[in-house]
PDB file of N, CA and C in Angstrom:
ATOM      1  N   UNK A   1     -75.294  77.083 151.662  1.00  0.00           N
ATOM      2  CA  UNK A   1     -76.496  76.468 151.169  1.00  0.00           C
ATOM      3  C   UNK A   1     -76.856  77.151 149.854  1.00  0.00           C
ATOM      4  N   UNK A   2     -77.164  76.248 148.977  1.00  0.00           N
ATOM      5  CA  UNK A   2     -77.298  77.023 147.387  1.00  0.00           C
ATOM      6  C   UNK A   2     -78.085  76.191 146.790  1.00  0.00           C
ATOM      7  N   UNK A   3     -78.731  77.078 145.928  1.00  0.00           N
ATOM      8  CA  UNK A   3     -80.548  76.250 145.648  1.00  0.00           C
ATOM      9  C   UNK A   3     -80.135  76.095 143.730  1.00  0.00           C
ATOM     10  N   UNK A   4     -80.191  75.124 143.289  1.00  0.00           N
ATOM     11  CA  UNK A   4     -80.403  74.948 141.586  1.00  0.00           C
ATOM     12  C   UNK A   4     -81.991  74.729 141.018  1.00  0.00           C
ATOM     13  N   UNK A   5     -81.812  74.704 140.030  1.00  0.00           N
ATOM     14  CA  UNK A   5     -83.302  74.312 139.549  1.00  0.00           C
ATOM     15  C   UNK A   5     -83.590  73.891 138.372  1.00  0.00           C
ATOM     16  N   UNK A   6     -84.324  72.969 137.767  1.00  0.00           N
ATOM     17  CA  UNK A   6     -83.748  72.126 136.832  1.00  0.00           C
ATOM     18  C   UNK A   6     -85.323  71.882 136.306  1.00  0.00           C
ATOM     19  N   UNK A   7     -86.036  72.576 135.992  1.00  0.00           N
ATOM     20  CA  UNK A   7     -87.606  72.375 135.986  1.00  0.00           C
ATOM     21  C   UNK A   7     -88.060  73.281 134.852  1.00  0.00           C
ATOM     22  N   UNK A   8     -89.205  73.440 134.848  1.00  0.00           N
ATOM     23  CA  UNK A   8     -90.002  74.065 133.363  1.00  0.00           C
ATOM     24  C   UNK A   8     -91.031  73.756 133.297  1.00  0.00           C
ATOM     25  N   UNK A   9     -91.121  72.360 133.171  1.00  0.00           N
ATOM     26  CA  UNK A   9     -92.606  71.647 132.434  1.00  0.00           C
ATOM     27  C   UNK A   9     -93.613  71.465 133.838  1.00  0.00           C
ATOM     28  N   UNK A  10     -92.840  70.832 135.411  1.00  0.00           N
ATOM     29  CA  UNK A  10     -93.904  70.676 136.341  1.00  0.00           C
ATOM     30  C   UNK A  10     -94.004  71.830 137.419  1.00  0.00           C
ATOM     31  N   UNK A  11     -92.982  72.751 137.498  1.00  0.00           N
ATOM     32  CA  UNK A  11     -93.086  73.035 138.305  1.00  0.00           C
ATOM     33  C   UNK A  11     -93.201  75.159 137.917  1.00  0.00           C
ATOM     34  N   UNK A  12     -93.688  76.071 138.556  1.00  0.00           N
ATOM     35  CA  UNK A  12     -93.063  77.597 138.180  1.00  0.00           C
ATOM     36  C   UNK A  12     -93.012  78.009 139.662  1.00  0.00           C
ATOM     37  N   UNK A  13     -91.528  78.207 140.009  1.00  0.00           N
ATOM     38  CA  UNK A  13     -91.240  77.992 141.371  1.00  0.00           C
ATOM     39  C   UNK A  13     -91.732  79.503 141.891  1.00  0.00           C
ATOM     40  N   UNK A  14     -92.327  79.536 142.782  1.00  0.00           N
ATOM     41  CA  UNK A  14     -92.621  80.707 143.461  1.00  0.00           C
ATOM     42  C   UNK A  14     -91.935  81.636 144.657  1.00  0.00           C
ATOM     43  N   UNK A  15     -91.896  80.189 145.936  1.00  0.00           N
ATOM     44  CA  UNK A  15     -91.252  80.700 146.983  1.00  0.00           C
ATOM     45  C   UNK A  15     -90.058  79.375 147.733  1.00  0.00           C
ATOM     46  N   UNK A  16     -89.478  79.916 148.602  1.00  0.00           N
ATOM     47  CA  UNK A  16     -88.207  78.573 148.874  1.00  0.00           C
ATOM     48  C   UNK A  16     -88.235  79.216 150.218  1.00  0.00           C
ATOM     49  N   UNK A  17     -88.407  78.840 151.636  1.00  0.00           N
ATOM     50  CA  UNK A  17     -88.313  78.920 152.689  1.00  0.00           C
ATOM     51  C   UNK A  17     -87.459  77.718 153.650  1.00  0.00           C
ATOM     52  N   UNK A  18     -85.919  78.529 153.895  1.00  0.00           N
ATOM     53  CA  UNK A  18     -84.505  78.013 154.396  1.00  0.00           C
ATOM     54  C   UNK A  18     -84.854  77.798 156.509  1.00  0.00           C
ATOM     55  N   UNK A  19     -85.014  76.074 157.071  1.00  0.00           N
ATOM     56  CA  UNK A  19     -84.758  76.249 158.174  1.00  0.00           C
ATOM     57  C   UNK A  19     -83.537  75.357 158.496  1.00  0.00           C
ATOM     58  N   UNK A  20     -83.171  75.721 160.015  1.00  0.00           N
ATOM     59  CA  UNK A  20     -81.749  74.771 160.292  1.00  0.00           C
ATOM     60  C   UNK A  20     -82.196  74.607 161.578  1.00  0.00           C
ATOM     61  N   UNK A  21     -82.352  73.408 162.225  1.00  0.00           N
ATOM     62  CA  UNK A  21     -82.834  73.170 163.709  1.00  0.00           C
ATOM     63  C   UNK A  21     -84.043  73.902 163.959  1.00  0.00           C
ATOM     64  N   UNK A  22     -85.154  73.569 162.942  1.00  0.00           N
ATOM     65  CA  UNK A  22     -86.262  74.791 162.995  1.00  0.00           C
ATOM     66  C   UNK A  22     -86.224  76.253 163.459  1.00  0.00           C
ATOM     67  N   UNK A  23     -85.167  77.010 162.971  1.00  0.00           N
ATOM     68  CA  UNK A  23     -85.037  77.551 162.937  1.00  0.00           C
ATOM     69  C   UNK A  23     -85.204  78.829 161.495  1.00  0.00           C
ATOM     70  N   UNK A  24     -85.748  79.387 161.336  1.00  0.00           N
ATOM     71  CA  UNK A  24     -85.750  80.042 160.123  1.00  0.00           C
ATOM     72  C   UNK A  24     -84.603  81.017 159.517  1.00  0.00           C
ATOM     73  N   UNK A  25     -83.703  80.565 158.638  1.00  0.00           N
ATOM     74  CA  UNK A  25     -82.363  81.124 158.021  1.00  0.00           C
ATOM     75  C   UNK A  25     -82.638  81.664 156.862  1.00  0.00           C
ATOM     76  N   UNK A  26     -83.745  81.664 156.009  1.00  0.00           N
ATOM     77  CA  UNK A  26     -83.635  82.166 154.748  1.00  0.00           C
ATOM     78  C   UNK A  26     -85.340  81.913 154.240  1.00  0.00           C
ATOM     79  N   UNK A  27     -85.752  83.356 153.335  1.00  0.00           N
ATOM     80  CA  UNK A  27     -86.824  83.188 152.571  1.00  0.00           C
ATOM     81  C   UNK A  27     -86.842  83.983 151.412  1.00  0.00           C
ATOM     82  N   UNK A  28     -87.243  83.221 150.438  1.00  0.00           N
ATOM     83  CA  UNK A  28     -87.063  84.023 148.838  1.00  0.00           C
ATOM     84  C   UNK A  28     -88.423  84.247 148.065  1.00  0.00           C
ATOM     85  N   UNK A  29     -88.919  85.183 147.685  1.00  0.00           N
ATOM     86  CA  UNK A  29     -90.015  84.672 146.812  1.00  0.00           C
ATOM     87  C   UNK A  29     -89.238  85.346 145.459  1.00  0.00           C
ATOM     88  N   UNK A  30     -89.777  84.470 144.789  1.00  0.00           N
ATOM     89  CA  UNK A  30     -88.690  84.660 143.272  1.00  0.00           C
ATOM     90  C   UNK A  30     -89.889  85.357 142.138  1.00  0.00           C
ATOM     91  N   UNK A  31     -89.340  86.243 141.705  1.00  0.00           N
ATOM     92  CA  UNK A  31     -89.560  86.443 140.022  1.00  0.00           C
ATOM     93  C   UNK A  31     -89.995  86.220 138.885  1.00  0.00           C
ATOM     94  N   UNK A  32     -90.520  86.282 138.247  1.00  0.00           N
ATOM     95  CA  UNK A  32     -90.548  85.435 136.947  1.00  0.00           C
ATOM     96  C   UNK A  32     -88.894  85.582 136.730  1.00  0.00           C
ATOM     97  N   UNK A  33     -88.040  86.834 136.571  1.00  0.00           N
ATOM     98  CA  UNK A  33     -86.762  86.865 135.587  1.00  0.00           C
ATOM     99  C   UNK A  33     -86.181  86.084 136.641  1.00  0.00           C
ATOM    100  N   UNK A  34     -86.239  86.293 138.045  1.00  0.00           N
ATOM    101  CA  UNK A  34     -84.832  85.361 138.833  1.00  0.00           C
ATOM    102  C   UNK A  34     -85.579  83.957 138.506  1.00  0.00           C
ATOM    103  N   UNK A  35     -86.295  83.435 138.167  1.00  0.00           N
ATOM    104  CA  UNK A  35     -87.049  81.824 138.073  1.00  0.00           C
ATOM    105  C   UNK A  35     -85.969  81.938 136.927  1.00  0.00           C
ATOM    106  N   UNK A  36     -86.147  82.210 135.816  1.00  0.00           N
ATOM    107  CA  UNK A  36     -85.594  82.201 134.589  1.00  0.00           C
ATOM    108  C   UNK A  36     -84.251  82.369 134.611  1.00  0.00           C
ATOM    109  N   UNK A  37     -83.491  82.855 135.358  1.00  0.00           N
ATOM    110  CA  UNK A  37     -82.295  82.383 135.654  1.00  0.00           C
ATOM    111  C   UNK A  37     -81.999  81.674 135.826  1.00  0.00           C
ATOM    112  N   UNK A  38     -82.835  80.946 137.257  1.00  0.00           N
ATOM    113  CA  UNK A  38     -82.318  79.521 137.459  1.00  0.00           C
ATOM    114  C   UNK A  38     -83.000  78.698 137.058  1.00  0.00           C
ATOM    115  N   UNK A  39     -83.595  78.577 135.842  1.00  0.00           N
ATOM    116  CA  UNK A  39     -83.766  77.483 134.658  1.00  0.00           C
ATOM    117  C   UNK A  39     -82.911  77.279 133.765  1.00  0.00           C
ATOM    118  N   UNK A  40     -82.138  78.492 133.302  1.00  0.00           N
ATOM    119  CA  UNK A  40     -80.933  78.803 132.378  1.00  0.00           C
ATOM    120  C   UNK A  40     -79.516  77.788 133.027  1.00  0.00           C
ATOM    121  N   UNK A  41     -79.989  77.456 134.608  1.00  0.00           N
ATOM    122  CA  UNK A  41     -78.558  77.000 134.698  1.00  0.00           C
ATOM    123  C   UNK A  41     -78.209  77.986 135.909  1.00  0.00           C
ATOM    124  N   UNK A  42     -78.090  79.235 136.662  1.00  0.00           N
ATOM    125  CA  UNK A  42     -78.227  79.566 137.458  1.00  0.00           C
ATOM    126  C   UNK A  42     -78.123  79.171 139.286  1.00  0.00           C
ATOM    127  N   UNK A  43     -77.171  79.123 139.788  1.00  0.00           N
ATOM    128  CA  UNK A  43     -77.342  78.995 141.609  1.00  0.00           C
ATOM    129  C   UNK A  43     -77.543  79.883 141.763  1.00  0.00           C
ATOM    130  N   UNK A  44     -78.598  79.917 143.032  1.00  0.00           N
ATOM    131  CA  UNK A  44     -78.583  81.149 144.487  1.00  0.00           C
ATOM    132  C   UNK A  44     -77.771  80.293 145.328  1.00  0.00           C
ATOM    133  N   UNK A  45     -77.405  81.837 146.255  1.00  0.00           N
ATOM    134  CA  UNK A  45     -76.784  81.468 147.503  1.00  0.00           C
ATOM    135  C   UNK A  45     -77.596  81.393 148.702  1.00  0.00           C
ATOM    136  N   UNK A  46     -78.403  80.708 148.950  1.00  0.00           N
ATOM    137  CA  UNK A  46     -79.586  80.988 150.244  1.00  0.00           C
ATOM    138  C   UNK A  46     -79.096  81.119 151.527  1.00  0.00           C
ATOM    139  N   UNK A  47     -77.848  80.788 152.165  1.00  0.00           N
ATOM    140  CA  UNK A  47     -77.472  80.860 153.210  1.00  0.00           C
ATOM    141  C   UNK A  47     -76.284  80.399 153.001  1.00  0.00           C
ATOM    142  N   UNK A  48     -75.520  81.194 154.305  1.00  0.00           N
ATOM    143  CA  UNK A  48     -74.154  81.488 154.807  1.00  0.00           C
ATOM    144  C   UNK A  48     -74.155  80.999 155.791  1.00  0.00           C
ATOM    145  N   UNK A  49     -73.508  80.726 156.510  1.00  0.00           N
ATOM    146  CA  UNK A  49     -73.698  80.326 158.012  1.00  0.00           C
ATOM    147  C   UNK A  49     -72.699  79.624 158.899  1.00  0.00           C
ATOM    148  N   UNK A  50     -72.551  79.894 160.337  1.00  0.00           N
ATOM    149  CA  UNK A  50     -71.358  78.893 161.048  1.00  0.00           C
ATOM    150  C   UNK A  50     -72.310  78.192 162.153  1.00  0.00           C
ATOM    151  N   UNK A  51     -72.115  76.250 161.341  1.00  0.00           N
ATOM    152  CA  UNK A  51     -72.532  75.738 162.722  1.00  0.00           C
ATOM    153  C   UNK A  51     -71.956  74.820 163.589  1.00  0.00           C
ATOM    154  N   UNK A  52     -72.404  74.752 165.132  1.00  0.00           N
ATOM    155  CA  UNK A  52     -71.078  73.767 165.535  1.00  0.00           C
ATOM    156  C   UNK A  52     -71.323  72.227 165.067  1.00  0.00           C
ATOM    157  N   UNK A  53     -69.871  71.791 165.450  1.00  0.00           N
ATOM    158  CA  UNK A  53     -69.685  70.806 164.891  1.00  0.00           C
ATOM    159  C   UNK A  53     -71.581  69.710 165.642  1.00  0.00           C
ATOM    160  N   UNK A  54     -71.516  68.683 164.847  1.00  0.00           N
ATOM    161  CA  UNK A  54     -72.831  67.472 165.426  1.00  0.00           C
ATOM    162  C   UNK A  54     -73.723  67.801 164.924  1.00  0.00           C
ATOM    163  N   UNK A  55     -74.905  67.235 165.168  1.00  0.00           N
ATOM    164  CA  UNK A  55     -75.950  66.842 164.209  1.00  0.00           C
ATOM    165  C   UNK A  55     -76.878  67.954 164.359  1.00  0.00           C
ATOM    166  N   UNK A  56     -77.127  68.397 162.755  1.00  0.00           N
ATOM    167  CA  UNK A  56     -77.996  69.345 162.039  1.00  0.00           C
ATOM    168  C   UNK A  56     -79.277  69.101 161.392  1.00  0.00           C
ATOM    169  N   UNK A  57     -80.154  69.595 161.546  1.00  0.00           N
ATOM    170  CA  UNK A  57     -81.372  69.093 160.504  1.00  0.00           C
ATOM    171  C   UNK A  57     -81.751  70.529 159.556  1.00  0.00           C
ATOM    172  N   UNK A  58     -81.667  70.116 158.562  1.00  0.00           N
ATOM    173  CA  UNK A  58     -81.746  70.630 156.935  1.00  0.00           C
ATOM    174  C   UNK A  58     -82.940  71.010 156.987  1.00  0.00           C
ATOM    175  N   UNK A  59     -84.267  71.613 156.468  1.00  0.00           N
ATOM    176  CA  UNK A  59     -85.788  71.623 155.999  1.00  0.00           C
ATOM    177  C   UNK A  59     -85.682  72.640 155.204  1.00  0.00           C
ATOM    178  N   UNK A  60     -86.403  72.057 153.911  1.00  0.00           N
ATOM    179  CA  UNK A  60     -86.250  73.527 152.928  1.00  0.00           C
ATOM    180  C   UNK A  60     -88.025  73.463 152.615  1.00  0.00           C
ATOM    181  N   UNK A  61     -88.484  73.981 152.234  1.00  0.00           N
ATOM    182  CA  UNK A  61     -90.054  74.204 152.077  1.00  0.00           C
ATOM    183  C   UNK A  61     -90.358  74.718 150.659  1.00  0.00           C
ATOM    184  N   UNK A  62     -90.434  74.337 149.729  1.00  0.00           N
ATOM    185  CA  UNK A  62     -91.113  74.965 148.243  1.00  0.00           C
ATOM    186  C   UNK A  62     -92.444  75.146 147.897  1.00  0.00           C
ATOM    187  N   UNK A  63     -92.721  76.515 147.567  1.00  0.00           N
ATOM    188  CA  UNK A  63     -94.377  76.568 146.925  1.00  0.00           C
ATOM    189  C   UNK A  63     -94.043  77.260 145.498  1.00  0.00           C
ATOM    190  N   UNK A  64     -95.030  76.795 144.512  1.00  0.00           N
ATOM    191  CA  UNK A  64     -95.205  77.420 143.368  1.00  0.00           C
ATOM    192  C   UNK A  64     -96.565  76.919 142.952  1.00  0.00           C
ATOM    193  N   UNK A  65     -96.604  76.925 141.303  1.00  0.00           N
ATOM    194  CA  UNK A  65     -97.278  76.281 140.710  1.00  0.00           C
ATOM    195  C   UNK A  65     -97.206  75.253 139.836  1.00  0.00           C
ATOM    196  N   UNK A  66     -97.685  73.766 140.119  1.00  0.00           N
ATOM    197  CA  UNK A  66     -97.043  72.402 139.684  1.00  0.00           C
ATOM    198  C   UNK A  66     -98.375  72.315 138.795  1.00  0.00           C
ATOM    199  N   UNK A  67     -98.417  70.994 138.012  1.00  0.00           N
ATOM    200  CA  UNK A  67     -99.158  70.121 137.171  1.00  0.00           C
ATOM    201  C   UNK A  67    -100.546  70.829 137.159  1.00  0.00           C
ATOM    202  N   UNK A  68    -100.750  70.868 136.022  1.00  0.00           N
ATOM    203  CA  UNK A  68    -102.384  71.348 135.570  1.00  0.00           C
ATOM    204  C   UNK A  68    -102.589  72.632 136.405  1.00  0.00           C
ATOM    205  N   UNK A  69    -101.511  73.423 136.722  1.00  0.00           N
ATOM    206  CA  UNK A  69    -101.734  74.534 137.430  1.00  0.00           C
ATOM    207  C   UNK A  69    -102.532  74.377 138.451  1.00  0.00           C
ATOM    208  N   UNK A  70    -101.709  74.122 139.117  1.00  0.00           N
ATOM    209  CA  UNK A  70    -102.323  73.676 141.113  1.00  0.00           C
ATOM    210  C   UNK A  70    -101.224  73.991 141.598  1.00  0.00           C
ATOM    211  N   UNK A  71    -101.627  74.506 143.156  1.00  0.00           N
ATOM    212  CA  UNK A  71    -100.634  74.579 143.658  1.00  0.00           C
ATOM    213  C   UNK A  71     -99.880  73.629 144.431  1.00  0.00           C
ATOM    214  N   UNK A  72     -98.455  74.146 144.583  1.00  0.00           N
ATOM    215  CA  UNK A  72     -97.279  72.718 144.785  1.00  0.00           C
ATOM    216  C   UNK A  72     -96.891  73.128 146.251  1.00  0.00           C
ATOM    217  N   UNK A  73     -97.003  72.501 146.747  1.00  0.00           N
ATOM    218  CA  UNK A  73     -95.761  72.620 148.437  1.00  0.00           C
ATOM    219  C   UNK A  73     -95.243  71.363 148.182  1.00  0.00           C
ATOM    220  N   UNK A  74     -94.096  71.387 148.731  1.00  0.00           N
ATOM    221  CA  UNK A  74     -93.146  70.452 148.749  1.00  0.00           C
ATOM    222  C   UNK A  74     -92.378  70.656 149.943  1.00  0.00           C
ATOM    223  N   UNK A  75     -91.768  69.846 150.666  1.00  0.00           N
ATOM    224  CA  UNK A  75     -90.589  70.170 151.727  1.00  0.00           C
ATOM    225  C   UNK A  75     -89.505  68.738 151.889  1.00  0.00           C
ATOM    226  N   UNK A  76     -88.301  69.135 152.071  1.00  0.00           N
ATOM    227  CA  UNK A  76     -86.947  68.368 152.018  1.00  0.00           C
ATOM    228  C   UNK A  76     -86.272  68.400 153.272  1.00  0.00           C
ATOM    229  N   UNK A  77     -86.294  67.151 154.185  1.00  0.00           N
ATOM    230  CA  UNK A  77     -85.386  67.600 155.177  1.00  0.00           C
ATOM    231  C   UNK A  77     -83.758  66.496 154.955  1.00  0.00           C
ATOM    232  N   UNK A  78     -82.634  67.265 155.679  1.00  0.00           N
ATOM    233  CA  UNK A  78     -81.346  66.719 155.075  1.00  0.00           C
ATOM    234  C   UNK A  78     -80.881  66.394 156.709  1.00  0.00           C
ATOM    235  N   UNK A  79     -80.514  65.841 157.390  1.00  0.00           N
ATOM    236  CA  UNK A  79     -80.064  65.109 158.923  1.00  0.00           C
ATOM    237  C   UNK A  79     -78.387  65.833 158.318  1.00  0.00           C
ATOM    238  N   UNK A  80     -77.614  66.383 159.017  1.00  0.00           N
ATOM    239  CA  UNK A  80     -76.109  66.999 158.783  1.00  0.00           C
ATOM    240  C   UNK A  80     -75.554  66.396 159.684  1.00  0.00           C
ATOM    241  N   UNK A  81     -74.547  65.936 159.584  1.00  0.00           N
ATOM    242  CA  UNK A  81     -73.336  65.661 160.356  1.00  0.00           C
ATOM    243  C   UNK A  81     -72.321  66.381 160.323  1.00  0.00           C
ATOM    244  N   UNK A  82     -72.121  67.343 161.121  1.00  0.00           N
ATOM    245  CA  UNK A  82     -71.493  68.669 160.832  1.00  0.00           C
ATOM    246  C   UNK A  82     -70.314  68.043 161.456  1.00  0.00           C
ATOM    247  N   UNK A  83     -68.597  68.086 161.027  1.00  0.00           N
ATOM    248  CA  UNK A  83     -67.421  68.104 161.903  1.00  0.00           C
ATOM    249  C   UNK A  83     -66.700  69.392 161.706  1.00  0.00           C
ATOM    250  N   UNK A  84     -65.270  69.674 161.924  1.00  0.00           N
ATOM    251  CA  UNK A  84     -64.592  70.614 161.569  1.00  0.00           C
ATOM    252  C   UNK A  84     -64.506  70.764 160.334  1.00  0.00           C
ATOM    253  N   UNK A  85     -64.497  70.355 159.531  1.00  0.00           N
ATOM    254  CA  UNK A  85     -64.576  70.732 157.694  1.00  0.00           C
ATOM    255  C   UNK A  85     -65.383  71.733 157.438  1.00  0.00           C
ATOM    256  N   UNK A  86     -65.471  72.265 156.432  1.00  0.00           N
ATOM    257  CA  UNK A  86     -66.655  72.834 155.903  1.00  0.00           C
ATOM    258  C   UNK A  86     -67.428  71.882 154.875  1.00  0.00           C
ATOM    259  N   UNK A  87     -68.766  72.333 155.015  1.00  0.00           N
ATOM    260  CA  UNK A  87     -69.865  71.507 154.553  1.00  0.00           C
ATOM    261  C   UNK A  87     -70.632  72.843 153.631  1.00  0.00           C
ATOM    262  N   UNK A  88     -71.109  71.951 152.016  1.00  0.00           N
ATOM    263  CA  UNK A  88     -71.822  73.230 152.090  1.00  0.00           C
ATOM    264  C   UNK A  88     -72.901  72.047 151.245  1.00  0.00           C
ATOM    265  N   UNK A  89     -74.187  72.505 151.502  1.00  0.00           N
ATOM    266  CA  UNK A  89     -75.125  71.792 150.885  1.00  0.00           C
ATOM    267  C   UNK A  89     -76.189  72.641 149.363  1.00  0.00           C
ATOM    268  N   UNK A  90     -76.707  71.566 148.890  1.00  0.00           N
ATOM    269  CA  UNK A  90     -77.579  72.360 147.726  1.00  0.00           C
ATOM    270  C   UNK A  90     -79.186  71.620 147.902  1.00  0.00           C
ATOM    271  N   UNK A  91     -79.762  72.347 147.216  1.00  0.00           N
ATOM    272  CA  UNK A  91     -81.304  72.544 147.323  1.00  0.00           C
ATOM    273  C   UNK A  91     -81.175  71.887 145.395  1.00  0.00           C
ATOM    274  N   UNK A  92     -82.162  70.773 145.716  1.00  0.00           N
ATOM    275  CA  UNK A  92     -82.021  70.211 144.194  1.00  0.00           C
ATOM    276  C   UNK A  92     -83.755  70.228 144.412  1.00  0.00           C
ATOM    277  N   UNK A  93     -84.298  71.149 142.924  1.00  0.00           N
ATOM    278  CA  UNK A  93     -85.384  71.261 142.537  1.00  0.00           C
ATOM    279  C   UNK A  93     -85.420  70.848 140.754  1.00  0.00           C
ATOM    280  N   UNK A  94     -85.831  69.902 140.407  1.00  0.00           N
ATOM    281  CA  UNK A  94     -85.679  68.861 139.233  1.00  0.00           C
ATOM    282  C   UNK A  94     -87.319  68.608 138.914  1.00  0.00           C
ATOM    283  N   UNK A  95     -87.449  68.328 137.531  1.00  0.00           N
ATOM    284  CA  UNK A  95     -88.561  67.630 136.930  1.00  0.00           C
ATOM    285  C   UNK A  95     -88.258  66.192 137.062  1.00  0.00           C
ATOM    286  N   UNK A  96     -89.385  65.707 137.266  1.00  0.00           N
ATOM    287  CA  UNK A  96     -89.500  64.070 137.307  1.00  0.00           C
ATOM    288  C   UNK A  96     -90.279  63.382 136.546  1.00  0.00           C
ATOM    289  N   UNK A  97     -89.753  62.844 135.322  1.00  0.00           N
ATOM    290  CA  UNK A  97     -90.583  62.822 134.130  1.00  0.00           C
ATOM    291  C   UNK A  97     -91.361  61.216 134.685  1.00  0.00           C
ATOM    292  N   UNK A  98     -90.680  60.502 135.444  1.00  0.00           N
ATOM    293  CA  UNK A  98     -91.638  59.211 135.429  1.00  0.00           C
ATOM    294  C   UNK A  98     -92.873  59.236 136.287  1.00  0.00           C
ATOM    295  N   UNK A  99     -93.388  60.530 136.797  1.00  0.00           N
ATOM    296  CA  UNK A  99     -94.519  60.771 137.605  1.00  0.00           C
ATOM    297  C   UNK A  99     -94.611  62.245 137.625  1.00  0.00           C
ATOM    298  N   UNK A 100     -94.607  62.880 136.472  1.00  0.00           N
ATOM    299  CA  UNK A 100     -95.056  64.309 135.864  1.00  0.00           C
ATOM    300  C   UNK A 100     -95.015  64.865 137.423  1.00  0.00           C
ATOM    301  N   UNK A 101     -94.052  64.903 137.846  1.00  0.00           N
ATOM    302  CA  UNK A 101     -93.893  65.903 139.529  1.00  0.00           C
ATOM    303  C   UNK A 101     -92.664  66.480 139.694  1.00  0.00           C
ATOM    304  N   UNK A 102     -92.624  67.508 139.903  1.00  0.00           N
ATOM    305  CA  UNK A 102     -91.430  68.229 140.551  1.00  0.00           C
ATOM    306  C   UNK A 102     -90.993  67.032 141.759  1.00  0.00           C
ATOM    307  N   UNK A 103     -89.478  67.585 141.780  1.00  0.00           N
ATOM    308  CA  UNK A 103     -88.850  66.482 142.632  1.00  0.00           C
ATOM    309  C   UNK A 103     -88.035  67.792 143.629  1.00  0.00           C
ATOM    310  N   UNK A 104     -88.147  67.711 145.313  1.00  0.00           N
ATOM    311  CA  UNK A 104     -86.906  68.299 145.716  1.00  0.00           C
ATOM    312  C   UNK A 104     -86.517  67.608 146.569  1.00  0.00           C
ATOM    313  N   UNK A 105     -84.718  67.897 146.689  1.00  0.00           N
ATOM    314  CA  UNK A 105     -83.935  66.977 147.620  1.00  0.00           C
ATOM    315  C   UNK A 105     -82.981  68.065 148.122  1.00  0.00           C
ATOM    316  N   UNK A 106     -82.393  67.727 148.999  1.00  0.00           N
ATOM    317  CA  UNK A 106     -80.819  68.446 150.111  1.00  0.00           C
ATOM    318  C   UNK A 106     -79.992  67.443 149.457  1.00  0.00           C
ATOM    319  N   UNK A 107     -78.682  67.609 149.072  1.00  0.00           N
ATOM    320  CA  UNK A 107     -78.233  67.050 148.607  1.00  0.00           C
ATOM    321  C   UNK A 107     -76.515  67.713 149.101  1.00  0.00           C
ATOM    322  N   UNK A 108     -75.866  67.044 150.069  1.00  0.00           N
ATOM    323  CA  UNK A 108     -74.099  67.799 150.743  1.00  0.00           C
ATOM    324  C   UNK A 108     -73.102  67.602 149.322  1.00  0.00           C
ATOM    325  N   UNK A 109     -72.594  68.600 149.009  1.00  0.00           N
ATOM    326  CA  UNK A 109     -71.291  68.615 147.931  1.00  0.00           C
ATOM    327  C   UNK A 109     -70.392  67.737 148.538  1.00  0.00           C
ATOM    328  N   UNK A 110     -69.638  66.919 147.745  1.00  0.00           N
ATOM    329  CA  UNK A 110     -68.696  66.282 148.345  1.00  0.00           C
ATOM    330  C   UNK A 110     -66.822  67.151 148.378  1.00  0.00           C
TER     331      UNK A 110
END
C-alpha cells in the first residue's frame, strides 16, 4: 500500500490513517518537509502486508487543512479481491480543480 500526492492549492495534508477489515494497519502524521516531498513527486510505503486470498475492504482516512483554511477529513474505501497474485494498491490524494476540493481514491496497480 503506497500513498502519492498530487495537491498544493486545496489541500496541506496533515494525517493519513491505514485500515484493512477495520482493522488499523498504519498511521502517519506528516511534516511540513515529508508533505513537501510528496508534492515534489514522492511515494510512501504505508503498509506491507500478507492477506488471504477473498474479499478485502480498503479505508484510508485523511485530515489536513483544505479550502479557505478549514479543516478537511476525507475517507476512501477500496472492496479487494485478493487471489494468489500479489496486489499492491495506492492512496491517490489529487487537487480537483472543477470543485476547488481535494480528491482521494484507492486505486489497485495493474
Amino acid at each position: 500500500m503506497f500513498l502519492s500526492l498530487d495537491t498544493g492549492e486545496f489541500l496541506k495534508l496533515d494525517s493519513v490513517k491505514l485500515k484493512v477489515n477495520d482493522e488499523t494497519v498504519a498511521a502517519h502524521l506528516y511534516t511540513e518537509r515529508q508533505a513537501k516531498a510528496l508534492q515534489r513527486g514522492g511515494m510512501q510505503r504505508l503498509h506491507i502486508g500478507n492477506l488471504k486470498t477473498g474479499e478485502h475492504e480498503v479505508t484510508v482516512f485523511v485530515e489536513g487543512i483544505g479550502p479557505d483554511n478549514r479543516a478537511y477529513k476525507q475517507a476512501a474505501t477500496y472492496q479487494l479481491q485478493k487471489d494468489t497474485d500479489t496486489a499492491a494498491l495506492e492512496v491517490r490524494i489529487r487537487d480537483r480543480s472543477s470543485d476547488y476540493q481535494p480528491e482521494v481514491a484507492i486505486v489497485e496497480w495493474e
